[in-house]
C-alpha atoms as a PDB file:
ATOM      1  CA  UNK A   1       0.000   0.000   0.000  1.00  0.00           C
ATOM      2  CA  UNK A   2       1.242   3.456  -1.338  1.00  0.00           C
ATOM      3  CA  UNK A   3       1.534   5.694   1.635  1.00  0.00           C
ATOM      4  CA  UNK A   4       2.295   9.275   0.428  1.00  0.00           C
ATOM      5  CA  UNK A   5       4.149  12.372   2.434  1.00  0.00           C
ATOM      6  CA  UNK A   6       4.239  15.712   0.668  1.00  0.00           C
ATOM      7  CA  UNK A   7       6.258  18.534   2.010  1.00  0.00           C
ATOM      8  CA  UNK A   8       5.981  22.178   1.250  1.00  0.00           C
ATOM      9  CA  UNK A   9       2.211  21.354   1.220  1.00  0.00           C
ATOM     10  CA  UNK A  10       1.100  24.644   1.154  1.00  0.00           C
ATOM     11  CA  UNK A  11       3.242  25.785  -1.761  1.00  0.00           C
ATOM     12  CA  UNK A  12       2.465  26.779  -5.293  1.00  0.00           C
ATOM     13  CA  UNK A  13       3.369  23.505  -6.473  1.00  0.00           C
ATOM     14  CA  UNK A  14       2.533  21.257  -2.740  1.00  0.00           C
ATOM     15  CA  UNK A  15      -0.952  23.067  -2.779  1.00  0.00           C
ATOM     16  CA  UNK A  16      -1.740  21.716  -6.633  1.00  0.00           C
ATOM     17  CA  UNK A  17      -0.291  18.052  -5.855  1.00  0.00           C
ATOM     18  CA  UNK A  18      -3.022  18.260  -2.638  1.00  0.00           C
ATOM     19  CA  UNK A  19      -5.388  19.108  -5.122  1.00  0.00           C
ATOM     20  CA  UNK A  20      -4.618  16.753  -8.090  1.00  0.00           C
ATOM     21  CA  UNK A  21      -4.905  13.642  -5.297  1.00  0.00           C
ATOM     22  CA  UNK A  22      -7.996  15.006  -3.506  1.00  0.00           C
ATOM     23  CA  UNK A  23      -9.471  14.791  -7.310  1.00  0.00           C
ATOM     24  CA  UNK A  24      -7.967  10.926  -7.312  1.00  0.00           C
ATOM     25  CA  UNK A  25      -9.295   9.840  -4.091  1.00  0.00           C
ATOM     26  CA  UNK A  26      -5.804   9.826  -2.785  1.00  0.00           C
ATOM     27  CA  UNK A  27      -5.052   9.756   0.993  1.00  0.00           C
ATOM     28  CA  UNK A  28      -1.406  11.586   1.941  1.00  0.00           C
ATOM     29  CA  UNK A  29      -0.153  13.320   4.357  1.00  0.00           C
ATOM     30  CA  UNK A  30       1.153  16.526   3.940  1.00  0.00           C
ATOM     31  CA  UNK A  31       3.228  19.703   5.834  1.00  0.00           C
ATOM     32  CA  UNK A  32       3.701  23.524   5.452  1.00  0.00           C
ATOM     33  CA  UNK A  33       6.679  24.519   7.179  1.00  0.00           C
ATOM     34  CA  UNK A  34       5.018  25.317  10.551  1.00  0.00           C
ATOM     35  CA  UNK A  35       3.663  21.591  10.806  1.00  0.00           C
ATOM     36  CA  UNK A  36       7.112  19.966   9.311  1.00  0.00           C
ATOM     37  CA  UNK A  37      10.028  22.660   9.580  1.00  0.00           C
ATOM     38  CA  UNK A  38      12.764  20.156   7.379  1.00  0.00           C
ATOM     39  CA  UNK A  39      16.089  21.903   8.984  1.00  0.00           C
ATOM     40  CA  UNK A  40      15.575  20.294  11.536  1.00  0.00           C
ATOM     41  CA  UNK A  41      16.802  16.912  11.508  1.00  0.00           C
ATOM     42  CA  UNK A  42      15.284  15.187  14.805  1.00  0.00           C
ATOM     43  CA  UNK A  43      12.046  16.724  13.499  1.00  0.00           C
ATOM     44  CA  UNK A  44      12.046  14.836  10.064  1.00  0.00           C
ATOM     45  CA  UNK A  45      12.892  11.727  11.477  1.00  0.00           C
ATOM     46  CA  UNK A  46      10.592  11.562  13.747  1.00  0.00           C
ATOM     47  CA  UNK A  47       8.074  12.380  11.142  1.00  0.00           C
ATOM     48  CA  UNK A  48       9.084  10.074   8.936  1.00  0.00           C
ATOM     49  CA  UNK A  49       9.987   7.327  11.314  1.00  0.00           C
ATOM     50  CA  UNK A  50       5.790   7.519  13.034  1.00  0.00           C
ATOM     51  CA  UNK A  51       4.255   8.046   9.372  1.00  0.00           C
ATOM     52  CA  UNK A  52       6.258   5.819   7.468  1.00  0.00           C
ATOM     53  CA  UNK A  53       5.823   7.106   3.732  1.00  0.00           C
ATOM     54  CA  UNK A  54       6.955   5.043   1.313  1.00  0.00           C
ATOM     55  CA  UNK A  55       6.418   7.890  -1.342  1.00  0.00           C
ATOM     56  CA  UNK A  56       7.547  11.188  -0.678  1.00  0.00           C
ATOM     57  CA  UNK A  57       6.874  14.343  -2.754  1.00  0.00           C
ATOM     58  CA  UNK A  58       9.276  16.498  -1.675  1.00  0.00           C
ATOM     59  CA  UNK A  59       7.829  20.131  -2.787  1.00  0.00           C
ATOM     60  CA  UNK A  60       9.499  21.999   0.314  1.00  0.00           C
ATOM     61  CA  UNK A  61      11.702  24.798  -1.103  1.00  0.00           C
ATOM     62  CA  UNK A  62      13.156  28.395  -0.892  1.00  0.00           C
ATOM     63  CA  UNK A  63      12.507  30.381  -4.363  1.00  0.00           C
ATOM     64  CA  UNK A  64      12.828  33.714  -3.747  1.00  0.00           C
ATOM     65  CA  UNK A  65      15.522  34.073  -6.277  1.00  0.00           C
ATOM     66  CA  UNK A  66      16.766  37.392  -5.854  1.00  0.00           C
ATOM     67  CA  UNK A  67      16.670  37.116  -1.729  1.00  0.00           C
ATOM     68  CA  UNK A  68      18.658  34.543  -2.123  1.00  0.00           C
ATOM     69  CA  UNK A  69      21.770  36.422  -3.438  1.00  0.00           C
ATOM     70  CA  UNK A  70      22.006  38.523  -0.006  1.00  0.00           C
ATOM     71  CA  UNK A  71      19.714  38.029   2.678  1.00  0.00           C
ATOM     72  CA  UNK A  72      17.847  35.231   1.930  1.00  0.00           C
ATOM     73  CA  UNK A  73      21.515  33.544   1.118  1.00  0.00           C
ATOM     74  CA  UNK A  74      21.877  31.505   4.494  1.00  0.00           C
ATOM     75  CA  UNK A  75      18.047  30.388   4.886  1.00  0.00           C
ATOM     76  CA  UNK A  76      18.309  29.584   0.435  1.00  0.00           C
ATOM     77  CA  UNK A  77      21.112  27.099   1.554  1.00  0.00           C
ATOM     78  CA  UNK A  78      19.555  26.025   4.436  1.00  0.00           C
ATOM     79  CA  UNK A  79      16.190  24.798   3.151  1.00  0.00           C
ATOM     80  CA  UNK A  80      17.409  23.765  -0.555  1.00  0.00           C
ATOM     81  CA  UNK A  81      20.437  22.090   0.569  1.00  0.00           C
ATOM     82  CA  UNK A  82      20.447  21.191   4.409  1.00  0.00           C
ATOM     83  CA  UNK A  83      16.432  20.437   4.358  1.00  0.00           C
ATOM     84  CA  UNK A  84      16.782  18.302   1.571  1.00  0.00           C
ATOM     85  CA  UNK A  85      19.442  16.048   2.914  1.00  0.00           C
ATOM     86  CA  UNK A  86      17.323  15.857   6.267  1.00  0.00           C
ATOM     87  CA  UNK A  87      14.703  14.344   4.042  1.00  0.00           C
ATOM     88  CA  UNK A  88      16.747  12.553   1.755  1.00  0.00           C
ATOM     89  CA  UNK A  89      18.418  10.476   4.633  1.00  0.00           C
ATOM     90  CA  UNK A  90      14.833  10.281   6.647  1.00  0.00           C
ATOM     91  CA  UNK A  91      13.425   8.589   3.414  1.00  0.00           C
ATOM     92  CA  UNK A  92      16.335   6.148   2.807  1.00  0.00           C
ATOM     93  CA  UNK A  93      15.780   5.237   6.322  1.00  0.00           C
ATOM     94  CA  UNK A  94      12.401   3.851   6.049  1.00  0.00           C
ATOM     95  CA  UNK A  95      12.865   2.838   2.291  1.00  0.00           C
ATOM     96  CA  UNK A  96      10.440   5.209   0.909  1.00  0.00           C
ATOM     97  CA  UNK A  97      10.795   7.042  -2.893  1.00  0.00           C
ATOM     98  CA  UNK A  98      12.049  10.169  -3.212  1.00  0.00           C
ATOM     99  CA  UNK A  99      10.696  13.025  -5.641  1.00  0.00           C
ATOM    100  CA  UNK A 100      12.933  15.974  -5.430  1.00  0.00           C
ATOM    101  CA  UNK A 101      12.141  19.358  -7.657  1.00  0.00           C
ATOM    102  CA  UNK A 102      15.253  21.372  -9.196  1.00  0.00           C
ATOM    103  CA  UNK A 103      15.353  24.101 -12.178  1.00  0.00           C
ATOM    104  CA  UNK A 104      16.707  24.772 -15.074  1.00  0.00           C
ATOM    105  CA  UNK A 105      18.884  27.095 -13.113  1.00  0.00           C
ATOM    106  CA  UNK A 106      21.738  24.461 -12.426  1.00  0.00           C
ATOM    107  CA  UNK A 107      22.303  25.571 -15.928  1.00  0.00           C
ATOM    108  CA  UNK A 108      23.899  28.954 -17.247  1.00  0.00           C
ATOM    109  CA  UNK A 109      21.535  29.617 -20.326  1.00  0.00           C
ATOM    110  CA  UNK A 110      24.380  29.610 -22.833  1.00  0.00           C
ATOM    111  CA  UNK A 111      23.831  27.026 -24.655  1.00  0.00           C
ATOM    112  CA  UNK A 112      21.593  27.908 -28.080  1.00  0.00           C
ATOM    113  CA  UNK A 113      19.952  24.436 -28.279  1.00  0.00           C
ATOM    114  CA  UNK A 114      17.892  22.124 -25.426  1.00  0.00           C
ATOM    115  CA  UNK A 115      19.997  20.980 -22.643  1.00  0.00           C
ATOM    116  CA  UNK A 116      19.799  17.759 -22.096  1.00  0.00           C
ATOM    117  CA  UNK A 117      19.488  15.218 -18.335  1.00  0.00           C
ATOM    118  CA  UNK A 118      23.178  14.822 -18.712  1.00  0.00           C
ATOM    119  CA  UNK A 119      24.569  18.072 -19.727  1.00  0.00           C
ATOM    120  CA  UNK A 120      27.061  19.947 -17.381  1.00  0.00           C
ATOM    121  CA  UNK A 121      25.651  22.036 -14.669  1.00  0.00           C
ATOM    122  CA  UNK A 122      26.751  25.778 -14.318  1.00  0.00           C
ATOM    123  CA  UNK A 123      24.426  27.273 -12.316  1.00  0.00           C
ATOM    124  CA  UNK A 124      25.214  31.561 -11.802  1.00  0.00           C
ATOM    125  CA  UNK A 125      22.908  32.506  -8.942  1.00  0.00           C
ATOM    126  CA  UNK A 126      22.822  31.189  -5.594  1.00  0.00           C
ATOM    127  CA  UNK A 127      19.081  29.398  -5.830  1.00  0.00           C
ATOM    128  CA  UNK A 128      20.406  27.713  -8.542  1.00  0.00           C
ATOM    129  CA  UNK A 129      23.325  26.275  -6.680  1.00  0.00           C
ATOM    130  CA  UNK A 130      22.154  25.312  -3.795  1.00  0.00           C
ATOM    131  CA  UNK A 131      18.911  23.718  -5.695  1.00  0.00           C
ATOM    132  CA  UNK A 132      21.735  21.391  -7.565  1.00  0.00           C
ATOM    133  CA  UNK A 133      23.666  20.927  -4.479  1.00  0.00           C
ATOM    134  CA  UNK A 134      20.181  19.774  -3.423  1.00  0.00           C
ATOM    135  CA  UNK A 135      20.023  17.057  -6.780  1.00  0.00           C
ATOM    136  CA  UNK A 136      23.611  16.306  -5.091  1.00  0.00           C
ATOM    137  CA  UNK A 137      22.588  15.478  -1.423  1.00  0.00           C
ATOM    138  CA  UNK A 138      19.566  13.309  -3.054  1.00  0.00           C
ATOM    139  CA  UNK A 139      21.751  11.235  -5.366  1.00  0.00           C
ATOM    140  CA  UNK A 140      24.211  11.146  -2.313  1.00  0.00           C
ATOM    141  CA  UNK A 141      22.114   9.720   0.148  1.00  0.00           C
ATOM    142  CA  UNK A 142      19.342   7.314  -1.306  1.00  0.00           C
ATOM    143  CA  UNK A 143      18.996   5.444  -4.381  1.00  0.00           C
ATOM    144  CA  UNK A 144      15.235   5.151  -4.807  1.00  0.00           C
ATOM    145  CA  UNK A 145      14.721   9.271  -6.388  1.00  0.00           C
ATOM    146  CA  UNK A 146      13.178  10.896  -9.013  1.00  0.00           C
ATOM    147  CA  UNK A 147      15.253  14.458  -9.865  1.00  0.00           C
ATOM    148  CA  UNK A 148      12.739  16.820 -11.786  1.00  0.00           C
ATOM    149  CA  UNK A 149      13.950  20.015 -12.995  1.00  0.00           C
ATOM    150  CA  UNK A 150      11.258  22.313 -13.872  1.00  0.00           C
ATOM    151  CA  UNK A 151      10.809  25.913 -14.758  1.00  0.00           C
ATOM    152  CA  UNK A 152       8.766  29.141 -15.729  1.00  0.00           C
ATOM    153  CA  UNK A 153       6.128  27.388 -13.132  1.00  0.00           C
ATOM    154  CA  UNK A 154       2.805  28.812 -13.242  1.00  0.00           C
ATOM    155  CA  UNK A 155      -0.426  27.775 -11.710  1.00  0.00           C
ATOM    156  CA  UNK A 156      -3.455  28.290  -9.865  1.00  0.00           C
ATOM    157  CA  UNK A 157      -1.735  28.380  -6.388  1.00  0.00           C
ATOM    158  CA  UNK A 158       0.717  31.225  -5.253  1.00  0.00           C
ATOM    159  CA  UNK A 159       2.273  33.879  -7.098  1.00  0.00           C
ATOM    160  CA  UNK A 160       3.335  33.741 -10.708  1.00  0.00           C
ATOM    161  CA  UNK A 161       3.974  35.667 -14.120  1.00  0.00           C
ATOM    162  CA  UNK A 162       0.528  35.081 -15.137  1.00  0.00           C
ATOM    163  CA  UNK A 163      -0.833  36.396 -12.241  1.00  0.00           C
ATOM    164  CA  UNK A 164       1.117  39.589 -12.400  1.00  0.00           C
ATOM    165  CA  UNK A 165       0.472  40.184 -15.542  1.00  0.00           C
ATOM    166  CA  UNK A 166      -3.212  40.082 -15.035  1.00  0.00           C
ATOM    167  CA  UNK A 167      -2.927  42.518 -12.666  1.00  0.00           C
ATOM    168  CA  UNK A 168      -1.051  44.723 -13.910  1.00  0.00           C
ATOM    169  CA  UNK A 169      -2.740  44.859 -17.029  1.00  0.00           C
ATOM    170  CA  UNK A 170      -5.758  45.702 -14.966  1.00  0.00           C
ATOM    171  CA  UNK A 171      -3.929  49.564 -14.145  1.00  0.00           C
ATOM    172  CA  UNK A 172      -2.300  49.617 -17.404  1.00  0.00           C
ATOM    173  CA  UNK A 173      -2.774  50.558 -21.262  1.00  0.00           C
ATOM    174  CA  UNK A 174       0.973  49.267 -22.275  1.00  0.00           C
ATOM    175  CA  UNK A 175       3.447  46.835 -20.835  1.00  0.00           C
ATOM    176  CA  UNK A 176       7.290  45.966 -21.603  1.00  0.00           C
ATOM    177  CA  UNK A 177       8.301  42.469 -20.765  1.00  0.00           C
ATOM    178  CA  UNK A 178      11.873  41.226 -21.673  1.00  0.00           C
ATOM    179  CA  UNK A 179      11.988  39.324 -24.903  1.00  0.00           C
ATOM    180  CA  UNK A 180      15.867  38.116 -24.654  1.00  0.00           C
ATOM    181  CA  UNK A 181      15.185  35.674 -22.194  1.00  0.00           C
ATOM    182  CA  UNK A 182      13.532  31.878 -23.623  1.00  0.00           C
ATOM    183  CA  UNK A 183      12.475  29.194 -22.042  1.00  0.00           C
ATOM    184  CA  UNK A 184       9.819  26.580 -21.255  1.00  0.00           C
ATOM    185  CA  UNK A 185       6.466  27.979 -19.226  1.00  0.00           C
ATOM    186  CA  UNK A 186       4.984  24.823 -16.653  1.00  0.00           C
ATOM    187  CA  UNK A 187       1.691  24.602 -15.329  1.00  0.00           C
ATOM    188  CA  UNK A 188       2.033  23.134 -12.367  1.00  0.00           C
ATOM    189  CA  UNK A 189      -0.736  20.445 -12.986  1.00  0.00           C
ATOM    190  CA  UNK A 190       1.176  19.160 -15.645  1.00  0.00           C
ATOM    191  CA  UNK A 191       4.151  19.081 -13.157  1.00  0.00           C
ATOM    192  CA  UNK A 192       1.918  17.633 -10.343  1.00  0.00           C
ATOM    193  CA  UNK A 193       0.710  14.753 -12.849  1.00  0.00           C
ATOM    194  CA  UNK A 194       4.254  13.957 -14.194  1.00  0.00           C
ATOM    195  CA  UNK A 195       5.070  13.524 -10.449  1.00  0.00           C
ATOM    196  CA  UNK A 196       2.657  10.934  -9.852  1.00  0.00           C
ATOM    197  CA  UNK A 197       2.925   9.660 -12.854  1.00  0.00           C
ATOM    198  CA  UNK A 198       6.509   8.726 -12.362  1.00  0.00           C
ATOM    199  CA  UNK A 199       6.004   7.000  -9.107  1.00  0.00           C
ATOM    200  CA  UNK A 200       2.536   4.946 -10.296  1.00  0.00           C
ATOM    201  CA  UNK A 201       4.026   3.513 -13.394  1.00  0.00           C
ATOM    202  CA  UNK A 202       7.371   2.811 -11.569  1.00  0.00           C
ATOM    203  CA  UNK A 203       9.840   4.236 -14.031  1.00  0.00           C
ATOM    204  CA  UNK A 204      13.494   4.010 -13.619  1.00  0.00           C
ATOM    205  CA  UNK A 205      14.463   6.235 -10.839  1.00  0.00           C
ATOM    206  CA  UNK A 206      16.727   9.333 -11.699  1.00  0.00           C
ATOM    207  CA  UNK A 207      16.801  12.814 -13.381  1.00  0.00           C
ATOM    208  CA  UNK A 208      14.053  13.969 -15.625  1.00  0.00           C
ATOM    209  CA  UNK A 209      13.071  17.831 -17.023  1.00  0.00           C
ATOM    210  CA  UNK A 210       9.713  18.342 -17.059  1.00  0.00           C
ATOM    211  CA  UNK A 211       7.579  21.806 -18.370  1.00  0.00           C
ATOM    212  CA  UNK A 212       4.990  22.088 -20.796  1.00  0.00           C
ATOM    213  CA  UNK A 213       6.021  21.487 -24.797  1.00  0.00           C
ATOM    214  CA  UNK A 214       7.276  24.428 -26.895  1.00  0.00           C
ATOM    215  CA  UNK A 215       9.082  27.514 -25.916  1.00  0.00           C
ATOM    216  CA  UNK A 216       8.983  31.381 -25.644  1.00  0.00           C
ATOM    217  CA  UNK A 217      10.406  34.838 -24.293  1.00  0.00           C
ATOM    218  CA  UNK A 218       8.870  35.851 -21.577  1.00  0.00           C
ATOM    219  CA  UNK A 219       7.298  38.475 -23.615  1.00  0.00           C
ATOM    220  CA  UNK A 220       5.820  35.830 -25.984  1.00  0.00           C
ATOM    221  CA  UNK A 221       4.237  34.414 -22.782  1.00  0.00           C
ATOM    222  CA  UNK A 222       2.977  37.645 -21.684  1.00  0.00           C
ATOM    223  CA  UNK A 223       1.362  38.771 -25.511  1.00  0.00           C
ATOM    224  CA  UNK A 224      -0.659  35.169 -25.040  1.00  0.00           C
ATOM    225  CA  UNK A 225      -1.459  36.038 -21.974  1.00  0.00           C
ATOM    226  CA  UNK A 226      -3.108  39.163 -22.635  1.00  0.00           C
ATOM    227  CA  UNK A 227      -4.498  38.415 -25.767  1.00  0.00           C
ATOM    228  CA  UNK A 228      -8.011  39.067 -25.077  1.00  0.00           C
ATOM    229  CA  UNK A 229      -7.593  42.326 -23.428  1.00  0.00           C
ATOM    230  CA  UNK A 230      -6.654  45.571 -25.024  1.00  0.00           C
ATOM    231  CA  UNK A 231      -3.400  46.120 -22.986  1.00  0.00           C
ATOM    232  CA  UNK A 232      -0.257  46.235 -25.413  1.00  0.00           C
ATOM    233  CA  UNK A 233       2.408  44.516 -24.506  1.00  0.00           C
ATOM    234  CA  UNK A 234       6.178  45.693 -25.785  1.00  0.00           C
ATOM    235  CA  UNK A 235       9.482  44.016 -25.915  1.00  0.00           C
ATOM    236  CA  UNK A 236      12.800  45.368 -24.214  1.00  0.00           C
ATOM    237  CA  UNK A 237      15.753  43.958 -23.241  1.00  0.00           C
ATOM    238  CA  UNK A 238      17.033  42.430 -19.707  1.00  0.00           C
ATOM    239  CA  UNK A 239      18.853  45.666 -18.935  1.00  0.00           C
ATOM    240  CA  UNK A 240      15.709  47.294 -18.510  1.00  0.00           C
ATOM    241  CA  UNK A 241      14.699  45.849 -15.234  1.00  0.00           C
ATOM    242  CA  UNK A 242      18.006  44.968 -13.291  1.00  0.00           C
ATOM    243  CA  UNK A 243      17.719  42.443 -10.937  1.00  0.00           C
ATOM    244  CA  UNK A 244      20.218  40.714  -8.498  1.00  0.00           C
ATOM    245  CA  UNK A 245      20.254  37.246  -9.685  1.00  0.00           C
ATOM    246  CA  UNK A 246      21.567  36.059 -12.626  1.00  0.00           C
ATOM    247  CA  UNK A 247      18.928  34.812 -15.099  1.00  0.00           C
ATOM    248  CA  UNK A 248      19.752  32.143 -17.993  1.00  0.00           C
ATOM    249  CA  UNK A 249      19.137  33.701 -21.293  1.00  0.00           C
ATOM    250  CA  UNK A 250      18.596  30.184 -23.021  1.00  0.00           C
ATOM    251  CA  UNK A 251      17.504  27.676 -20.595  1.00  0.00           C
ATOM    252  CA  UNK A 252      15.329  25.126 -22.721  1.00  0.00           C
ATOM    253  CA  UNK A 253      15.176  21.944 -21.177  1.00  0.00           C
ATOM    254  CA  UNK A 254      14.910  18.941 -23.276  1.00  0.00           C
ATOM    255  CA  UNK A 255      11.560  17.034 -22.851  1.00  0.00           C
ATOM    256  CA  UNK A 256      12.635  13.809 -24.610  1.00  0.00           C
ATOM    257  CA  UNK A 257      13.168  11.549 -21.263  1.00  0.00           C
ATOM    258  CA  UNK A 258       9.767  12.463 -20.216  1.00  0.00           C
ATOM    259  CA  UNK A 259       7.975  11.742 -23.334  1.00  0.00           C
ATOM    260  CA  UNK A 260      10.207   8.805 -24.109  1.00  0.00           C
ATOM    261  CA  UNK A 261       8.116   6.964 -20.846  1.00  0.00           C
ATOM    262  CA  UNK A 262       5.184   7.413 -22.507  1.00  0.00           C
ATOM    263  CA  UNK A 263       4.058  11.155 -20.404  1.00  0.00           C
ATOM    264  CA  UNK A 264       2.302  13.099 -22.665  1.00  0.00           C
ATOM    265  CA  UNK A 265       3.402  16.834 -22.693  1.00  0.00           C
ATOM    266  CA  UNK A 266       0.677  19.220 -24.205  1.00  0.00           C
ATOM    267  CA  UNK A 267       2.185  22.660 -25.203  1.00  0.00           C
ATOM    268  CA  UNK A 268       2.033  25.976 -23.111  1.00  0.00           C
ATOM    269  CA  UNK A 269      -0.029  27.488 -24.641  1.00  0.00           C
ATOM    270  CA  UNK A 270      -3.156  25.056 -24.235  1.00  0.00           C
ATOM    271  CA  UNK A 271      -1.828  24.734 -20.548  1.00  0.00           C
ATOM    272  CA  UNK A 272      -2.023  28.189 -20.270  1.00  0.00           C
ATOM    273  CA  UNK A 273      -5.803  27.835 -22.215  1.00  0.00           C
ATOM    274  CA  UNK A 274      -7.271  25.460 -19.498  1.00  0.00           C
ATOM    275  CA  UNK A 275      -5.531  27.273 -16.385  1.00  0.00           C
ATOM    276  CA  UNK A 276      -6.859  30.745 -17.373  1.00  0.00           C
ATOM    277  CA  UNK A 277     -10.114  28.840 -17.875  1.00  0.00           C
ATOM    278  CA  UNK A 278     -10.122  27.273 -14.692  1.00  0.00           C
ATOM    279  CA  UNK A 279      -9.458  30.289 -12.416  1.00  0.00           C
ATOM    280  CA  UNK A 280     -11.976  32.486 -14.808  1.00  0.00           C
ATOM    281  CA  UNK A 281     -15.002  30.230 -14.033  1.00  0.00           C
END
């Protein structure tokens, strides 16, 4: 009998897995922070040793990116990298799976084609080093994991691009959004269902990318996001809204892993379609 643990359960990402499994009929049980704090060792053990998961979704992370560079820098480290090997080690303990979720941030964004599972790492921002020192710890400590690296995540849960560019364009005529910058959007019920769907058909354990099919600038994404309202949406350039952390320029993931188990990917722009629908009901 599948018994599931999901951390970070009130997360963008924790709070849609809840959601996809309620739908299912799926018991689990799940902690925010407050009811599971994961830098602390004797806490996560004892958790894990009285519940005794033998899947767990491990959705507990720090993302505020550009925190992360300065004063978010020790707590980034601490939850991505220390909280991780707490529940790495808890889980190989009781012999229960391991899903971990990492970005395409361990990579720089130089490379002009899809990176690949395999490709060197580079990551230039601290979230995206201590999320693959995280991949690190997991591969380190237990053999039984599933590494997805995601990114661009949007979703009905939480704050995201699409829900600042909704309202924004609600005080605004014209917006600039940087167009130099490409990647992969991910709705994070596509994420959610890869997740289980890794775990429930057994597939071999190790590193897989998962977002939503196709790619786009960031001001591609926001033009389809807007479509049907009358704001106008312009490109610029990075430079014109400095920010402390690095961002990859070029940081397409290859999907071919995923779909090569059989996972069927729809494209961003019909996720994007049925989440706008689902939140406009």
């Amino acid at each position: 009998m599948t018994k599931i643990l999901i951390t970070g359960a009130t997360g963008q990402l924790g709070s849609e897995l809840r959601n996809l499994l309620d739908e299912r009929g799926v018991a689990y049980d799940a902690f925010d922070a407050q009811g599971l704090d994961i830098t602390d060792q004797q806490a996560v053990d004892t958790k894990f040793a009285d519940l005794k998961p033998t899947v767990v979704y491990h959705c507990a992370a720090y993302t505020a990116v550009d925190k992360a560079e300065d004063e978010g820098k020790q707590v980034n480290w601490r939850v991505n990298e220390d909280g991780t090997r707490n529940v790495a080690r808890a889980a190989k303990r009781i012999g229960a799976k391991l899903v971990y979720i990492s970005t395409d941030y361990v990579f720089d964004g130089t490379n002009p084609g899809e990176y690949q599972v395999d490709d060197p790492t580079n990551p230039k921002n601290e979230y995206g080093k201590a999320k693959l020192a995280g991949e690190q710890v997991v591969k380190d400590e237990t053999d039984d994991y599933y590494i997805i690296r995601t990114s661009w995540v949007f979703g009905k849960y939480g704050k995201n691009f699409v829900y600042t560019m909704r309202r924004l364009a609600k005080t605004h005529d014209r917006l600039t959004v940087v167009d130099d910058q490409v990647g992969r959007p991910t709705w994070t019920r596509t994420l959610a269902e890869f997740m289980t769907y890794l775990v429930d058909h057994d597939e071999p354990f190790g590193t897989y990318q998962l977002s939503n099919a196709d790619s786009c600038s960031w001001y591609e994404f926001a033009r389809e996001i807007l479509k049907d309202t009358a704001v106008t949406v312009a490109p610029v350039p990075s430079e014109a809204y400095p920010q402390k952390a690095y961002r990859p320029r070029h940081s397409i993931m290859s999907l071919a892993k995923a779909e090569g188990i059989g996972f069927k990917i729809i494209f961003w722009q019909e996720a994007l379609r049925q989440f706008l629908q689902s939140i406009d009901k």
